[in-house]
Protein backbone atom coordinates (compact mmCIF):
# COMPACT_ATOMS: atom_id res chain seq x y z
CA UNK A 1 7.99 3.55 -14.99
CA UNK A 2 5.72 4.40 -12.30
CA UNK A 3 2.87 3.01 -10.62
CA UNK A 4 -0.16 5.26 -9.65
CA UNK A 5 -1.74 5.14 -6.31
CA UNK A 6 -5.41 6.18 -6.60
CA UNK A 7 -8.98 6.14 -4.36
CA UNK A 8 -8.27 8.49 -1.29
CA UNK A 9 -10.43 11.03 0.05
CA UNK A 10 -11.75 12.76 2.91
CA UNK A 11 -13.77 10.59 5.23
CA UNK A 12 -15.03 10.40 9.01
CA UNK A 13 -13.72 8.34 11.59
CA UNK A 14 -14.74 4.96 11.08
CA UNK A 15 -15.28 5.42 7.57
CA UNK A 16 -13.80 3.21 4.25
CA UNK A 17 -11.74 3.63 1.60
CA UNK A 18 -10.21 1.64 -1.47
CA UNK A 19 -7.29 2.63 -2.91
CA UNK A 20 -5.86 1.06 -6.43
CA UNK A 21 -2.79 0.75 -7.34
CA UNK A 22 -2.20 0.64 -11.34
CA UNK A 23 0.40 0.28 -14.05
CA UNK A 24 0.68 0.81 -16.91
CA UNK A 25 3.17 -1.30 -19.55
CA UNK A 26 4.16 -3.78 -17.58
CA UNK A 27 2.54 -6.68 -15.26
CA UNK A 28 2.55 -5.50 -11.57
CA UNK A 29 1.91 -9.93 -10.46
CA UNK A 30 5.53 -10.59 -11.02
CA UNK A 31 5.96 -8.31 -8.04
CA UNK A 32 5.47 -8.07 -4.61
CA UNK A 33 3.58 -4.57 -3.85
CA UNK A 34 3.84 -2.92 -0.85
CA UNK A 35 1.17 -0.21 0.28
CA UNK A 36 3.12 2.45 2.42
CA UNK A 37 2.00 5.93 3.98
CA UNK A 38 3.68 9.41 5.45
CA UNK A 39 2.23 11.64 7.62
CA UNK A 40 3.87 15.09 7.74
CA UNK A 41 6.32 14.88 9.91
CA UNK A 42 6.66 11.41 10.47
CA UNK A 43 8.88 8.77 8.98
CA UNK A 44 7.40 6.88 5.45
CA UNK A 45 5.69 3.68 7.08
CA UNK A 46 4.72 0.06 5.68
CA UNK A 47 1.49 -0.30 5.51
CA UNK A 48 0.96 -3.41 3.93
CA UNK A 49 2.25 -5.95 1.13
CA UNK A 50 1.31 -8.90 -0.92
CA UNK A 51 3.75 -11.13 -2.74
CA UNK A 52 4.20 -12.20 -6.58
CA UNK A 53 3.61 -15.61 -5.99
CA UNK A 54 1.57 -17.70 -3.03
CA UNK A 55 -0.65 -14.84 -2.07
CA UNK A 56 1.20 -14.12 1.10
CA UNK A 57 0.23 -10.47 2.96
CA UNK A 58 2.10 -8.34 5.27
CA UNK A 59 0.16 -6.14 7.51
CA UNK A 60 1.88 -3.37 9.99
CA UNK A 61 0.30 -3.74 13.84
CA UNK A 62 -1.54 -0.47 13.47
CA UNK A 63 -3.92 -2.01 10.67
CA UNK A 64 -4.31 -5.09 11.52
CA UNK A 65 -7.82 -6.03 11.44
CA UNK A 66 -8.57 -2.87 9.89
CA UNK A 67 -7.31 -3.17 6.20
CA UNK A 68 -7.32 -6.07 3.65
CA UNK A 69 -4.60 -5.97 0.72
CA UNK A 70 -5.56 -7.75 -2.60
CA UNK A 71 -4.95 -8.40 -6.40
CA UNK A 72 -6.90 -8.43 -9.59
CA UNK A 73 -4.30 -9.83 -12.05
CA UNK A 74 -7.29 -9.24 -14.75
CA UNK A 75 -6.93 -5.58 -14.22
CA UNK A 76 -3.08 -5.60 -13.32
CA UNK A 77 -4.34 -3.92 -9.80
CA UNK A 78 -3.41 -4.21 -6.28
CA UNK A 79 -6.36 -2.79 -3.70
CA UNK A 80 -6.14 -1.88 -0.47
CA UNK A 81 -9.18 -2.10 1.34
CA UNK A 82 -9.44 0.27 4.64
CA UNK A 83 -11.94 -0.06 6.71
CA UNK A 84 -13.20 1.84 10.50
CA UNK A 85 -10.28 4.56 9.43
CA UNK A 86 -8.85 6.59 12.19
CA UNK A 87 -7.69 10.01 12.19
CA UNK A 88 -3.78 8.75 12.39
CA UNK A 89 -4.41 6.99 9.27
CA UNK A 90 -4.50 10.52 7.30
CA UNK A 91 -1.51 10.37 5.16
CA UNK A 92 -0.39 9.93 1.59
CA UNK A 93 -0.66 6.73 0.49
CA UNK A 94 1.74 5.09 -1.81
CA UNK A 95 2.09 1.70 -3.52
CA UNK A 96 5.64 0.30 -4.66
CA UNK A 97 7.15 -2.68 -6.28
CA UNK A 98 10.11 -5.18 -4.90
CA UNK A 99 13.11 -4.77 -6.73
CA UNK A 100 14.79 -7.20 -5.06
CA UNK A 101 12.71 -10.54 -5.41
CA UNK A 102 12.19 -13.57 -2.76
CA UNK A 103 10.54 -13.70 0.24
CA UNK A 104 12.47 -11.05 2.03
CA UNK A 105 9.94 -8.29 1.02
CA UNK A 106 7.47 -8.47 4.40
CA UNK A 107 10.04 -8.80 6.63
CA UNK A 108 12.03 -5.13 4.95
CA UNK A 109 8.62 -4.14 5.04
CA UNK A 110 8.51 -4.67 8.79
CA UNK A 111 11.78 -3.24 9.49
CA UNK A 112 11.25 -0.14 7.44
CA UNK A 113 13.92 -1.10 4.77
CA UNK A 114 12.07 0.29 1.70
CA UNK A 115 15.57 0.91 -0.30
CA UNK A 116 14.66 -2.10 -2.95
CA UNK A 117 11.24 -1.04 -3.59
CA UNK A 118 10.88 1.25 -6.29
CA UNK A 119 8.32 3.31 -8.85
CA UNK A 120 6.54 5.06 -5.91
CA UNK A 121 4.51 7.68 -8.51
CA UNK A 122 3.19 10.46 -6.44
CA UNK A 123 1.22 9.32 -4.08
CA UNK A 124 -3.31 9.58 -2.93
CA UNK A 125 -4.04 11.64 0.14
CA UNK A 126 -5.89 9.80 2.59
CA UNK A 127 -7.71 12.15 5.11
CA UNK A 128 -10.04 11.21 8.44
CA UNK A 129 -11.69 13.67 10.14
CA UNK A 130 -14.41 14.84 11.57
């Protein structure tokens, strides 16, 4: 099972984007999503998360201000909504679900401990540029 990551593009500095996350089968509220990104070359970074249950969001420093995470349990879809994009946000852009359960999930997020999140799918390229 896999989710699928969707909505990226090529846009200019300053520009938005929404991505969607999706699955299919199975209900993605039960789970805490996270929103994470690689660059080439660089380390796979959290982005952003939301939890399963009180609504609860996670954003990394470098987005702060700058992108909103949300659900639509209707549609069984997690958003992220990026807004005044910068070129270092150009990377692939993946969503994930928490294996593990609780409340740990922002804090892993935070320290880069993705190893309980799982059913990455493949991934939208997110480009800025000029």
């Amino acid at each position: 099972v896999q989710l699928q990551a969707s909505g990226g593009g090529l846009v200019q500095p300053g520009g938005s984007l929404t991505l969607s996350c999706t699955a299919s089968g199975f209900r993605l509220d039960v789970y805490a999503i996270g929103w994470f990104r690689q660059a080439p070359g660089r380390e796979r970074e959290g982005v952003s998360g939301i939890s399963s249950s009180d609504g609860s969001t996670y954003y990394a420093d470098s987005v702060k201000g700058r992108f909103t995470i949300s659900r639509d349990n209707a549609r069984n879809t997690v958003y992220l909504q990026m807004d005044n994009l910068k070129p270092d946000d150009t990377a692939v852009y993946y969503c994930a679900m928490d294996f593990r359960g609780g409340t740990s999930w922002a804090s892993r997020m935070y320290l880069n401990d993705f190893s309980d999140f799982g059913s990455w799918g493949q991934g939208t390229q997110v480009t800025v540029s000029s």
